[in-house]
PDB file of N, CA and C in Angstrom:
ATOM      1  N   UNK A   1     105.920 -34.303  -7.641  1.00  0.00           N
ATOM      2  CA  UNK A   1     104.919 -33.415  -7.092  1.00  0.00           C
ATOM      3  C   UNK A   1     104.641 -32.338  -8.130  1.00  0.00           C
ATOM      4  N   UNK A   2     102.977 -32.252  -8.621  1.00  0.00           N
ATOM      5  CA  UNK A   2     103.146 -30.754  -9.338  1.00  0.00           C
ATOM      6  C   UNK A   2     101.611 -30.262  -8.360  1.00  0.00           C
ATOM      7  N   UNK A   3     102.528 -29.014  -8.369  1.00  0.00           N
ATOM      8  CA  UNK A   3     101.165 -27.727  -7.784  1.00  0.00           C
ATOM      9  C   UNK A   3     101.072 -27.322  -9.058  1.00  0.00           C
ATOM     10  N   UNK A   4      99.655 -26.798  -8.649  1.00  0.00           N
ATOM     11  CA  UNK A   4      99.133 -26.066  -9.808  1.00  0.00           C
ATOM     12  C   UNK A   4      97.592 -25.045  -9.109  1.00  0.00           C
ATOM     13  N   UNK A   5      97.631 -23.606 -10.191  1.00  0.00           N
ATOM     14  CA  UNK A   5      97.136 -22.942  -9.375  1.00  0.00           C
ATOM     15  C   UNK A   5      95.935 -23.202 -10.708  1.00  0.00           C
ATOM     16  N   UNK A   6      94.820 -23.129 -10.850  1.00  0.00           N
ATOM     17  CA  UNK A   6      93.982 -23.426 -11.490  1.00  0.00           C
ATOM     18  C   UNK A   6      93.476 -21.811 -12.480  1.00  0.00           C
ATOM     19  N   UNK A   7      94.204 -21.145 -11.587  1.00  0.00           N
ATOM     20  CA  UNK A   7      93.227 -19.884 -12.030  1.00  0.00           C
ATOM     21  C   UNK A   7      94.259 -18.591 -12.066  1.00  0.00           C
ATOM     22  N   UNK A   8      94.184 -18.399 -12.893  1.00  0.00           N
ATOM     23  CA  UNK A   8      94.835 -16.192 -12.747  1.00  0.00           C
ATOM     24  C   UNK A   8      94.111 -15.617 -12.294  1.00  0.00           C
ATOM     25  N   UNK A   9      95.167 -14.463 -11.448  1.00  0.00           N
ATOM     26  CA  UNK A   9      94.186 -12.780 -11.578  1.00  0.00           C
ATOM     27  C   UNK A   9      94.523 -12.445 -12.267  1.00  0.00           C
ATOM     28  N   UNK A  10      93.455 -11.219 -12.748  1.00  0.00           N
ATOM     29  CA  UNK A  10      93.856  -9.199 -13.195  1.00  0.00           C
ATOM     30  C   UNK A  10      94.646  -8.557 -12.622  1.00  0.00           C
ATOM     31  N   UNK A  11      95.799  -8.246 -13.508  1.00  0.00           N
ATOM     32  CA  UNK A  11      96.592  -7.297 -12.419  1.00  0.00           C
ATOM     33  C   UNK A  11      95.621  -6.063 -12.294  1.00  0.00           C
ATOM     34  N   UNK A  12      94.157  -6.033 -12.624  1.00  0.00           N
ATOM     35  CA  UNK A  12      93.797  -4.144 -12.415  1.00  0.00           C
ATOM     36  C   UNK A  12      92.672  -4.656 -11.250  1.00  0.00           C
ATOM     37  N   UNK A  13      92.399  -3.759 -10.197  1.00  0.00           N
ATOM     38  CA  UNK A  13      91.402  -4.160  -9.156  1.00  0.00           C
ATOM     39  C   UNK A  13      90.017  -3.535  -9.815  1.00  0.00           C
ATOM     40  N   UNK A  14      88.868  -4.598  -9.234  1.00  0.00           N
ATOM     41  CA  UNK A  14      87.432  -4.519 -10.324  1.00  0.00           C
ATOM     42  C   UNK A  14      86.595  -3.695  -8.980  1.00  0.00           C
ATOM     43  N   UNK A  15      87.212  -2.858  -7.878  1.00  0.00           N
ATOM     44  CA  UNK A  15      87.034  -2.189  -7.091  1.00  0.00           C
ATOM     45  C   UNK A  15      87.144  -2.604  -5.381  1.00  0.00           C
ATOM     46  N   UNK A  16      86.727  -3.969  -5.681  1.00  0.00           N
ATOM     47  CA  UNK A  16      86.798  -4.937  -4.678  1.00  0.00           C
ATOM     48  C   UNK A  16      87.755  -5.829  -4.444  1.00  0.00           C
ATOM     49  N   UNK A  17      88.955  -5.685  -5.268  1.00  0.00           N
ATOM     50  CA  UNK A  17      89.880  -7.001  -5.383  1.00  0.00           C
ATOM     51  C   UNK A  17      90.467  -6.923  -6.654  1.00  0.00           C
ATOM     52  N   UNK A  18      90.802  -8.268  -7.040  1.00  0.00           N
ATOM     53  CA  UNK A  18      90.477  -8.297  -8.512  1.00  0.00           C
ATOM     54  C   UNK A  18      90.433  -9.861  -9.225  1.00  0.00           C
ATOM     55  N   UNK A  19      90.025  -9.951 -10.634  1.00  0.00           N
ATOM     56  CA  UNK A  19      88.901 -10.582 -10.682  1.00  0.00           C
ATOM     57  C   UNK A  19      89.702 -12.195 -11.680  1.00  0.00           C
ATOM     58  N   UNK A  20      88.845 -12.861 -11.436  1.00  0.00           N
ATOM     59  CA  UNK A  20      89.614 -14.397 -12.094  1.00  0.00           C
ATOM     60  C   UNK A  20      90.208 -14.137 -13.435  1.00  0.00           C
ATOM     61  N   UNK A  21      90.948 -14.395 -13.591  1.00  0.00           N
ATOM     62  CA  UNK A  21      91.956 -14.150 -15.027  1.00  0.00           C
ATOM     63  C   UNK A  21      92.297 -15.447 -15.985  1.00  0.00           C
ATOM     64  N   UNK A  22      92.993 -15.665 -17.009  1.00  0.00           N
ATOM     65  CA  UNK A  22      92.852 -17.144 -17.295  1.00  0.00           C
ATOM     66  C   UNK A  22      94.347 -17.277 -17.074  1.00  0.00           C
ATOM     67  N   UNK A  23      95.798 -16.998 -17.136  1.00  0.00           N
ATOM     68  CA  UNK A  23      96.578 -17.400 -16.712  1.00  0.00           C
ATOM     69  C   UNK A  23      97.189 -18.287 -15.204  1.00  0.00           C
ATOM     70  N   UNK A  24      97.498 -19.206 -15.113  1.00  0.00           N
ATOM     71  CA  UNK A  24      97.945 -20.031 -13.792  1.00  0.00           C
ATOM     72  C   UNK A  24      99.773 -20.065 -14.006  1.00  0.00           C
ATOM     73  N   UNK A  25      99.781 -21.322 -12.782  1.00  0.00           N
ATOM     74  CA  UNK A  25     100.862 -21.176 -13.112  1.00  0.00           C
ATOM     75  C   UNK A  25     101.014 -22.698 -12.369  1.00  0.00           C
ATOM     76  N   UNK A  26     101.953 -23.381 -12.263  1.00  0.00           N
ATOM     77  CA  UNK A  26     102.459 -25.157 -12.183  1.00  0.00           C
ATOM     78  C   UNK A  26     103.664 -25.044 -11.844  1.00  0.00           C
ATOM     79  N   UNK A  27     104.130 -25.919 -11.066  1.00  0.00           N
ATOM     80  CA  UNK A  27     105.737 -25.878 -10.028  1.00  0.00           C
ATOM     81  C   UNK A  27     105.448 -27.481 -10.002  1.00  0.00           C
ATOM     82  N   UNK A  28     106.849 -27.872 -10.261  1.00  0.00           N
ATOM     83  CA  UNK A  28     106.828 -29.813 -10.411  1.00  0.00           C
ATOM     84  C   UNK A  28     108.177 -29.748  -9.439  1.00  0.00           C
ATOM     85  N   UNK A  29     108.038 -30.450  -8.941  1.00  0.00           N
ATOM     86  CA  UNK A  29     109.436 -30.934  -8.500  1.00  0.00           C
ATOM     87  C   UNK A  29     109.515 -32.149  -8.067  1.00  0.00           C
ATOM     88  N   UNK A  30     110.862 -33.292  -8.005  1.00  0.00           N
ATOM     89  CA  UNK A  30     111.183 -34.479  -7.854  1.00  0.00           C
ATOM     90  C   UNK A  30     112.331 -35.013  -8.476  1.00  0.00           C
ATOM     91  N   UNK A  31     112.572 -36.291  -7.493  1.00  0.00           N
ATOM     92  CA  UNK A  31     114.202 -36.590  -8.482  1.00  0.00           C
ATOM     93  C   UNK A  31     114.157 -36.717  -9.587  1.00  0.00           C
ATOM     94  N   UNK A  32     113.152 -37.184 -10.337  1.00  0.00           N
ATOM     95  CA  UNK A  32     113.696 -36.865 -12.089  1.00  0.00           C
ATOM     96  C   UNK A  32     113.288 -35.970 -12.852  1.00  0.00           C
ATOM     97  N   UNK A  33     112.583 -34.754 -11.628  1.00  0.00           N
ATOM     98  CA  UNK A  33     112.203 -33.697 -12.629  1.00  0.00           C
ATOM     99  C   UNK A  33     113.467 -32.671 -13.196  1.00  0.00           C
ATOM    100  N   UNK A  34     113.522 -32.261 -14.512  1.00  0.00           N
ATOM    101  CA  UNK A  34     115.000 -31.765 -15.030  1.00  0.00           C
ATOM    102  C   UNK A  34     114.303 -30.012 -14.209  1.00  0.00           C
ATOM    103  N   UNK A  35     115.110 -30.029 -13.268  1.00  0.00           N
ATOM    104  CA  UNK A  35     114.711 -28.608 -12.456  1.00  0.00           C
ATOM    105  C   UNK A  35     115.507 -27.503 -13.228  1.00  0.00           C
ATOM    106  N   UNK A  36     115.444 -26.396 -12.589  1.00  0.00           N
ATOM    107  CA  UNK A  36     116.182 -25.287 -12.764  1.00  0.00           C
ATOM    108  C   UNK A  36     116.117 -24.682 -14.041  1.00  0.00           C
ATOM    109  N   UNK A  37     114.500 -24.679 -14.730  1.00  0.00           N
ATOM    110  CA  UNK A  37     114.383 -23.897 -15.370  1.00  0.00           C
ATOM    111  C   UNK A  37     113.172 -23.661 -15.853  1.00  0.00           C
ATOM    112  N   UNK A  38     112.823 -22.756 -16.764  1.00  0.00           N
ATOM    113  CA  UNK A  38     111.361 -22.263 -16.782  1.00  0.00           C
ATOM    114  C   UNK A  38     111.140 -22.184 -18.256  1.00  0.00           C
ATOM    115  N   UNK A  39     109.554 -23.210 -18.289  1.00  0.00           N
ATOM    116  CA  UNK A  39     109.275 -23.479 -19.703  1.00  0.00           C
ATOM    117  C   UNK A  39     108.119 -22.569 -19.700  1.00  0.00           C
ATOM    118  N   UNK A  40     107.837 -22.535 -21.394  1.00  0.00           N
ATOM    119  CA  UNK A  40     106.832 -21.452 -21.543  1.00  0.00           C
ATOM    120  C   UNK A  40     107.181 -19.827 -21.925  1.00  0.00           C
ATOM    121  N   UNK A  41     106.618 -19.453 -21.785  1.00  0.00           N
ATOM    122  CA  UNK A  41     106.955 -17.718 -22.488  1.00  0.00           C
ATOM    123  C   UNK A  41     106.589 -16.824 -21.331  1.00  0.00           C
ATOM    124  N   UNK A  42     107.132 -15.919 -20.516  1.00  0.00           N
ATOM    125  CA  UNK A  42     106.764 -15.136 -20.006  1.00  0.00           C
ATOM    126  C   UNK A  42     105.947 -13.802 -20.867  1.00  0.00           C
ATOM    127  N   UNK A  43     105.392 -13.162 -20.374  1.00  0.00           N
ATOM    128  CA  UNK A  43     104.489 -12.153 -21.291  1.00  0.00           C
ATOM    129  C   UNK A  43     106.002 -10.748 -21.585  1.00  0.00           C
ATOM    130  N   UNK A  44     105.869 -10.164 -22.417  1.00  0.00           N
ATOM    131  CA  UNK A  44     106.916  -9.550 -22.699  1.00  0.00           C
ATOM    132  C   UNK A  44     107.089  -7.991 -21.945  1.00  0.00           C
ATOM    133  N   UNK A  45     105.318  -7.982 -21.724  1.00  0.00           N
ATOM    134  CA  UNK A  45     105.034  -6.431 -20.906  1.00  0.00           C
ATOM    135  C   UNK A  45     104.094  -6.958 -20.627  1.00  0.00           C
ATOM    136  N   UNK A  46     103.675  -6.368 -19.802  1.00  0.00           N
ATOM    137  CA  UNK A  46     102.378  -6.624 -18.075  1.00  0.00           C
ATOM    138  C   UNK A  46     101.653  -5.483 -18.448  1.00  0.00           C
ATOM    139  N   UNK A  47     101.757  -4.695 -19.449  1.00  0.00           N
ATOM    140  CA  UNK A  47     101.368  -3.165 -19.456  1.00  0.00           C
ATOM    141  C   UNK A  47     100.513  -3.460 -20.593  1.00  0.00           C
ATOM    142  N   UNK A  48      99.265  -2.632 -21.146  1.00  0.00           N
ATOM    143  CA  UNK A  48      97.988  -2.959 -21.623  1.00  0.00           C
ATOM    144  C   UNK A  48      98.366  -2.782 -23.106  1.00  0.00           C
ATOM    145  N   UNK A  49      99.723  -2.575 -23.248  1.00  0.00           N
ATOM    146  CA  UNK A  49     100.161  -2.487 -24.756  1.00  0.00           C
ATOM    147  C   UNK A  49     100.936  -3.970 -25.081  1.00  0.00           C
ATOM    148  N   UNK A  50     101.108  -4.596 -24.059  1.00  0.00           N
ATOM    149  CA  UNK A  50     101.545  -5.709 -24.039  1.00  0.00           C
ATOM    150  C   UNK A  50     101.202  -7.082 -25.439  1.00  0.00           C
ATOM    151  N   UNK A  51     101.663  -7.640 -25.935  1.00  0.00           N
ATOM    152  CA  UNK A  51     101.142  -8.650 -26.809  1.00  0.00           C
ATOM    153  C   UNK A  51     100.369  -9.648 -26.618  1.00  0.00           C
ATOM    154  N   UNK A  52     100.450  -9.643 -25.283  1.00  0.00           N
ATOM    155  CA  UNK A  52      98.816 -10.748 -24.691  1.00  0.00           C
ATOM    156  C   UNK A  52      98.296 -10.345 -23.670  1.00  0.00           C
ATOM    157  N   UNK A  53      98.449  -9.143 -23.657  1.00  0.00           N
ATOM    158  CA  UNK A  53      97.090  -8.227 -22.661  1.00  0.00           C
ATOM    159  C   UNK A  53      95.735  -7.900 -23.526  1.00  0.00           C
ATOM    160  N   UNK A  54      94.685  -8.624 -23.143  1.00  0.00           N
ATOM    161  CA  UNK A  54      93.468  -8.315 -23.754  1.00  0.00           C
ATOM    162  C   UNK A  54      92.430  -7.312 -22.656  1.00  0.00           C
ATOM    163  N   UNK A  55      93.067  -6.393 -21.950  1.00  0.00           N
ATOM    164  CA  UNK A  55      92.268  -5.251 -21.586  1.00  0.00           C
ATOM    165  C   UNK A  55      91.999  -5.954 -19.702  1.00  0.00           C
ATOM    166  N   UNK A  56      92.250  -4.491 -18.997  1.00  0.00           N
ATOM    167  CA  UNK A  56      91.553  -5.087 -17.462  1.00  0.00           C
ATOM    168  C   UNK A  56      92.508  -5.862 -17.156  1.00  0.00           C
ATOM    169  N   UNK A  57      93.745  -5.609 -16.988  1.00  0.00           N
ATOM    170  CA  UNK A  57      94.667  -6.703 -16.873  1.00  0.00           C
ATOM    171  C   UNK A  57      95.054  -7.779 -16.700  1.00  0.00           C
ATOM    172  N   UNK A  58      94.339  -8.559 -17.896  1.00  0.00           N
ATOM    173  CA  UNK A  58      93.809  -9.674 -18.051  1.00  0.00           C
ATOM    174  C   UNK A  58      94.896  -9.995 -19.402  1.00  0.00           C
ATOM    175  N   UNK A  59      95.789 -11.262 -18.825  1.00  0.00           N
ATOM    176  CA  UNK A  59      96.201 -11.629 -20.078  1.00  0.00           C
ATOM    177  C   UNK A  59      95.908 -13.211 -20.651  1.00  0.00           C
ATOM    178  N   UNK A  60      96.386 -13.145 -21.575  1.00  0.00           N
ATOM    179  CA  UNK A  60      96.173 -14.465 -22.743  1.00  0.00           C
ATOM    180  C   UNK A  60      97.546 -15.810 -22.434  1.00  0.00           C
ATOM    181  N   UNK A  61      96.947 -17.005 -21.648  1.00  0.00           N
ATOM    182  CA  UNK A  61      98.123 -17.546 -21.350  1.00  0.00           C
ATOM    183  C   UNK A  61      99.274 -17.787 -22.690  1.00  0.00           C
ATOM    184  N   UNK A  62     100.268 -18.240 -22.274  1.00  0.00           N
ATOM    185  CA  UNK A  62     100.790 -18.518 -23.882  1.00  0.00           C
ATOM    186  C   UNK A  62     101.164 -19.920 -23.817  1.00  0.00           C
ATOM    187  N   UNK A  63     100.981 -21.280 -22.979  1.00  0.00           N
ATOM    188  CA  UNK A  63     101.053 -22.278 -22.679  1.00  0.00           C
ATOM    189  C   UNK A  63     100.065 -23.106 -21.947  1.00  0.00           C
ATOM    190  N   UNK A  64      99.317 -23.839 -22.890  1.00  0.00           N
ATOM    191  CA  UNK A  64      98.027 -24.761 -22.712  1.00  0.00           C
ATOM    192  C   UNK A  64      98.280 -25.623 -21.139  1.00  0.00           C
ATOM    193  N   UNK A  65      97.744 -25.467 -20.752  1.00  0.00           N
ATOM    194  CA  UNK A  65      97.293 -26.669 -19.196  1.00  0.00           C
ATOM    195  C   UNK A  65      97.912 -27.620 -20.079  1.00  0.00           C
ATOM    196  N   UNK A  66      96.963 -28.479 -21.207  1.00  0.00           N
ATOM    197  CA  UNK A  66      97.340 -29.400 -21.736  1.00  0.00           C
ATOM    198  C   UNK A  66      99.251 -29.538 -21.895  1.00  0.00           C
ATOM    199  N   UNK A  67      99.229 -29.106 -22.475  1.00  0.00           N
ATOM    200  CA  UNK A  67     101.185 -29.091 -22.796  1.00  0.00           C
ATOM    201  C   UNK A  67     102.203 -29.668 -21.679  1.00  0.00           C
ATOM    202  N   UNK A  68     101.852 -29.088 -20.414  1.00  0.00           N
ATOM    203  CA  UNK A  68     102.286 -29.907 -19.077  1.00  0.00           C
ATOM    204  C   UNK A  68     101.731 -31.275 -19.406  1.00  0.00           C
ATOM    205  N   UNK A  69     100.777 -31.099 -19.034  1.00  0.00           N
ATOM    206  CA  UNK A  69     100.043 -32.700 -18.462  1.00  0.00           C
ATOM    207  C   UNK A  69     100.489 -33.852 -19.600  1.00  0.00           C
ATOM    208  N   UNK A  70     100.695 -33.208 -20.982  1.00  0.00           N
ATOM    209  CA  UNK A  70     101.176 -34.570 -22.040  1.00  0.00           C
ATOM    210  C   UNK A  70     102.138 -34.880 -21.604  1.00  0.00           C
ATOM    211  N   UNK A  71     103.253 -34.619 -21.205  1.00  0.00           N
ATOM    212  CA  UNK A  71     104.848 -35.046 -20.936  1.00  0.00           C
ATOM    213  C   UNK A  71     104.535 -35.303 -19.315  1.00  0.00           C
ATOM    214  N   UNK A  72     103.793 -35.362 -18.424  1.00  0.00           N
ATOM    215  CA  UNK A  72     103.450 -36.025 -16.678  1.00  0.00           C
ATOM    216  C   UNK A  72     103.215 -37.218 -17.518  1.00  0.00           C
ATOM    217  N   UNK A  73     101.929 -37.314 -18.161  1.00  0.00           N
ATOM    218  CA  UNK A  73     101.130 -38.843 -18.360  1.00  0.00           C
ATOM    219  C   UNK A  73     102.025 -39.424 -19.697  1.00  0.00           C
ATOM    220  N   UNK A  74     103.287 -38.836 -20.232  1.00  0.00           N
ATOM    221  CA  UNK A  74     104.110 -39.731 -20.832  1.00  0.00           C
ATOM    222  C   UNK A  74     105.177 -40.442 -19.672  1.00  0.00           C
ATOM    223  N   UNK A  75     105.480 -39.430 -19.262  1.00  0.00           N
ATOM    224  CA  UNK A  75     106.096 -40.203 -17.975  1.00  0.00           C
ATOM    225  C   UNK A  75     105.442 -41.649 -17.287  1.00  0.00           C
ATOM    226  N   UNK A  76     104.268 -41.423 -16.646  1.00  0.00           N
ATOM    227  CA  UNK A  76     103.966 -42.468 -16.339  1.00  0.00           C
ATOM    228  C   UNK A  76     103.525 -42.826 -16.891  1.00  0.00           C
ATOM    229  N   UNK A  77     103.680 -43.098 -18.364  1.00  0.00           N
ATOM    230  CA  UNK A  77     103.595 -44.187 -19.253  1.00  0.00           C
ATOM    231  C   UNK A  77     102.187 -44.486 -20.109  1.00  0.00           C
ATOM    232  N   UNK A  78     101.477 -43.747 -20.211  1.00  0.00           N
ATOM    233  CA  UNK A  78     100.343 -43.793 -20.105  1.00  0.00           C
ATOM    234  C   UNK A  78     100.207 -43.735 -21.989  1.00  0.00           C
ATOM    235  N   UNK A  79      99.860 -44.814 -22.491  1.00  0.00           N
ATOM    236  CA  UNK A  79      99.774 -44.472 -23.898  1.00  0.00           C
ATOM    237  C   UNK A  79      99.048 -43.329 -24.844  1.00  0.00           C
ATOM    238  N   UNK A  80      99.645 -43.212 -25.888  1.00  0.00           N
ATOM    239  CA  UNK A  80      98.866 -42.088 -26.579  1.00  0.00           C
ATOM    240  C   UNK A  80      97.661 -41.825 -26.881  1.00  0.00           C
ATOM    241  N   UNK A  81      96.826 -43.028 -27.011  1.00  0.00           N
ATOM    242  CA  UNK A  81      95.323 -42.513 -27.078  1.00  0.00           C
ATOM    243  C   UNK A  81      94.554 -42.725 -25.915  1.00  0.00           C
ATOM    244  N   UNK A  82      95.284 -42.940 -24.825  1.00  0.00           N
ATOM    245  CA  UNK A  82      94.774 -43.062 -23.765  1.00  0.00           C
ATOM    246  C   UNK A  82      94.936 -41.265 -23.438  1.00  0.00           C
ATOM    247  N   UNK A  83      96.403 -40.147 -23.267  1.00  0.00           N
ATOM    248  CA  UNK A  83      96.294 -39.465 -23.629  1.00  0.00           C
ATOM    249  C   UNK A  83      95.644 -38.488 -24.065  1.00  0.00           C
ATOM    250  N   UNK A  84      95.083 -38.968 -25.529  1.00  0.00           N
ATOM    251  CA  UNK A  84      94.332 -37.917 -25.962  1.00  0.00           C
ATOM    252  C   UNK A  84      92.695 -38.363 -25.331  1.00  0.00           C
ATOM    253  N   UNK A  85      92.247 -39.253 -25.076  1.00  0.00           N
ATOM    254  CA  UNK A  85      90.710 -39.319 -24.252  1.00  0.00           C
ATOM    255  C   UNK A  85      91.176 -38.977 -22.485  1.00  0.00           C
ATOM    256  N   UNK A  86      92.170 -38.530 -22.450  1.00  0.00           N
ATOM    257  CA  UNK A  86      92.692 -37.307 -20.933  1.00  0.00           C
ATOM    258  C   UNK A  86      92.518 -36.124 -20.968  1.00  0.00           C
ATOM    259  N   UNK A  87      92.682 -36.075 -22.040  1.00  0.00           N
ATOM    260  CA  UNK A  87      93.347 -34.461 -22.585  1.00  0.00           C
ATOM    261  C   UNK A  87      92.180 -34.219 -23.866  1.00  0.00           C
ATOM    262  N   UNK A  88      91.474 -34.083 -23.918  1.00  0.00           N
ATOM    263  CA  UNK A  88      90.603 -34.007 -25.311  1.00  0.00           C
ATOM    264  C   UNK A  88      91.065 -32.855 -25.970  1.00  0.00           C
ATOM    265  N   UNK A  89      91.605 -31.518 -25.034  1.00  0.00           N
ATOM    266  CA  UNK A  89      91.895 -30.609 -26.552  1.00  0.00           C
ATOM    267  C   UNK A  89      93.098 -30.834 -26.950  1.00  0.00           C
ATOM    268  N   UNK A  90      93.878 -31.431 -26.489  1.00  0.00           N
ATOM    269  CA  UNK A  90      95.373 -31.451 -27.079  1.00  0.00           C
ATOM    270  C   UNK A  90      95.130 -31.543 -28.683  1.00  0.00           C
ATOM    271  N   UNK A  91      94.773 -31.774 -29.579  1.00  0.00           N
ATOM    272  CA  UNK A  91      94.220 -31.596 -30.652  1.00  0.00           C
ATOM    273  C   UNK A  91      94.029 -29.893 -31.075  1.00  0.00           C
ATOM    274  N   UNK A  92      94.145 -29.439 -30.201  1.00  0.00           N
ATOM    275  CA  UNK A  92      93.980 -27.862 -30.613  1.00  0.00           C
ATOM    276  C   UNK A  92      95.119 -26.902 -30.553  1.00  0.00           C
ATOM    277  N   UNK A  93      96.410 -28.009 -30.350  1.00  0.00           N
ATOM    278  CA  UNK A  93      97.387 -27.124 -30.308  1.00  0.00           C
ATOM    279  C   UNK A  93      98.436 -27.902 -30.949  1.00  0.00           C
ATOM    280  N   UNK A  94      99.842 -27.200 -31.650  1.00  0.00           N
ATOM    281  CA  UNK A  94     100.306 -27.940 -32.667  1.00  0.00           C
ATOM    282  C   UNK A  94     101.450 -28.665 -31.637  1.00  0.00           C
ATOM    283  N   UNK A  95     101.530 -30.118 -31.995  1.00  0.00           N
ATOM    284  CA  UNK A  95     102.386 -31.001 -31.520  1.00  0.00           C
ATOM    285  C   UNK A  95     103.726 -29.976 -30.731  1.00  0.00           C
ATOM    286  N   UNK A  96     104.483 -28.935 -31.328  1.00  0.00           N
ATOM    287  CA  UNK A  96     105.440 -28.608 -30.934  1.00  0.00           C
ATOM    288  C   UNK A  96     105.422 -28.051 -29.562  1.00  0.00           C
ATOM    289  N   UNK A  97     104.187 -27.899 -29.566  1.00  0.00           N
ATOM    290  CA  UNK A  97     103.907 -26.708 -28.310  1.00  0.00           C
ATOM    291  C   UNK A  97     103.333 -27.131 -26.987  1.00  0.00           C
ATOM    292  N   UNK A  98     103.609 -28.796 -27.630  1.00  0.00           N
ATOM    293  CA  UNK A  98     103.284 -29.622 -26.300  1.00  0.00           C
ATOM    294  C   UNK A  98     104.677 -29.707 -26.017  1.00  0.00           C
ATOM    295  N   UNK A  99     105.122 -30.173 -24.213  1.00  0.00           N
ATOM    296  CA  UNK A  99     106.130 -30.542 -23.878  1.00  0.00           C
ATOM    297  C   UNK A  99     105.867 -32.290 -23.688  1.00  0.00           C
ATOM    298  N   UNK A 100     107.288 -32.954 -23.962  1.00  0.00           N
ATOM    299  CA  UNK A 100     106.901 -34.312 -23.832  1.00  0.00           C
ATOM    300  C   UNK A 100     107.639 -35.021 -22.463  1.00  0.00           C
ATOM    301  N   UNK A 101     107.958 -35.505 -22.179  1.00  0.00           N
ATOM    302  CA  UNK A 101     108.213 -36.387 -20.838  1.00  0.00           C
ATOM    303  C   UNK A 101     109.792 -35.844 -21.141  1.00  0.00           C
ATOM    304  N   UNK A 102     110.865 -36.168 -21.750  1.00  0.00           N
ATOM    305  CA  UNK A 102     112.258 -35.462 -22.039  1.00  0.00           C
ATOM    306  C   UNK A 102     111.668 -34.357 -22.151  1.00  0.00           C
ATOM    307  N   UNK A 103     111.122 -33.632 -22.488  1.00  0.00           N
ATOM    308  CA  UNK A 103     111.527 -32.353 -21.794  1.00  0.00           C
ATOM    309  C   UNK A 103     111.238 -31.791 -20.001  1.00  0.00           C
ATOM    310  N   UNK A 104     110.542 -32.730 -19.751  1.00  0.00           N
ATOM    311  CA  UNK A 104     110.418 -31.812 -17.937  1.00  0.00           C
ATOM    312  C   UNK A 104     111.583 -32.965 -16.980  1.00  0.00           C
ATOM    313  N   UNK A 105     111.598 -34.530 -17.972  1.00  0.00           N
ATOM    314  CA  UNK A 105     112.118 -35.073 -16.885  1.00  0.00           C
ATOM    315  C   UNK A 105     113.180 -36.226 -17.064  1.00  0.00           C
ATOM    316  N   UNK A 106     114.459 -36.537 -16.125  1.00  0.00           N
ATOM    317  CA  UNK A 106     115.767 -36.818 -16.537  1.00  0.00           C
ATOM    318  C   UNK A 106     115.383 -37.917 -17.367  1.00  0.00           C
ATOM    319  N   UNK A 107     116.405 -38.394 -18.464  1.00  0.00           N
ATOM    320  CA  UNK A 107     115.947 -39.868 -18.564  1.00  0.00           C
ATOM    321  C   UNK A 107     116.131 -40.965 -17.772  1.00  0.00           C
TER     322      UNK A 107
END
């Protein structure tokens, strides 16, 4: 099972609320998912001096959508250039910073 939230907020309210942000966030779970722990970078400060706060409390994710989804569709097996015509930007981020199937799930 993976949830996934498609969308961030702003932590700052745009008077009414507050407003779509680009950070999400993804929760997998299942028997061969390797649980009990958290991939990716948390932001280091939430505060507008922060290293991926770009203003309006709006930050800069630090882990591509893509990066999950390569190591799901290695799992189910799904070959590599099948893959990359799934995923078209995976190409925009360097191999390391994808996760691959060993990393989210048992062998």
């Amino acid at each position: 099972v993976v949830a996934i939230s498609e969308f961030g907020r702003t932590l700052t309210s745009n008077g009414a609320g507050t407003d779509h942000g680009w950070g999400g966030n993804y929760f997998m779970a299942g028997g061969d998912v390797q649980g009990g722990k958290i991939l990716g970078q948390y932001p280091d400060k939430l505060t507008e001096d922060g290293d991926v706060h770009i203003g309006r409390g709006r930050l800069l994710p630090t882990t591509s959508w893509d990066a999950l989804w390569n190591g799901v569709l290695e799992w189910f097996g799904v070959e590599s250039q099948q893959i990359n015509e799934a995923l078209p930007n995976l190409s925009n981020f360097p191999t390391e910073d994808l996760f691959t199937q060993n990393d989210l799930f048992r062998p």
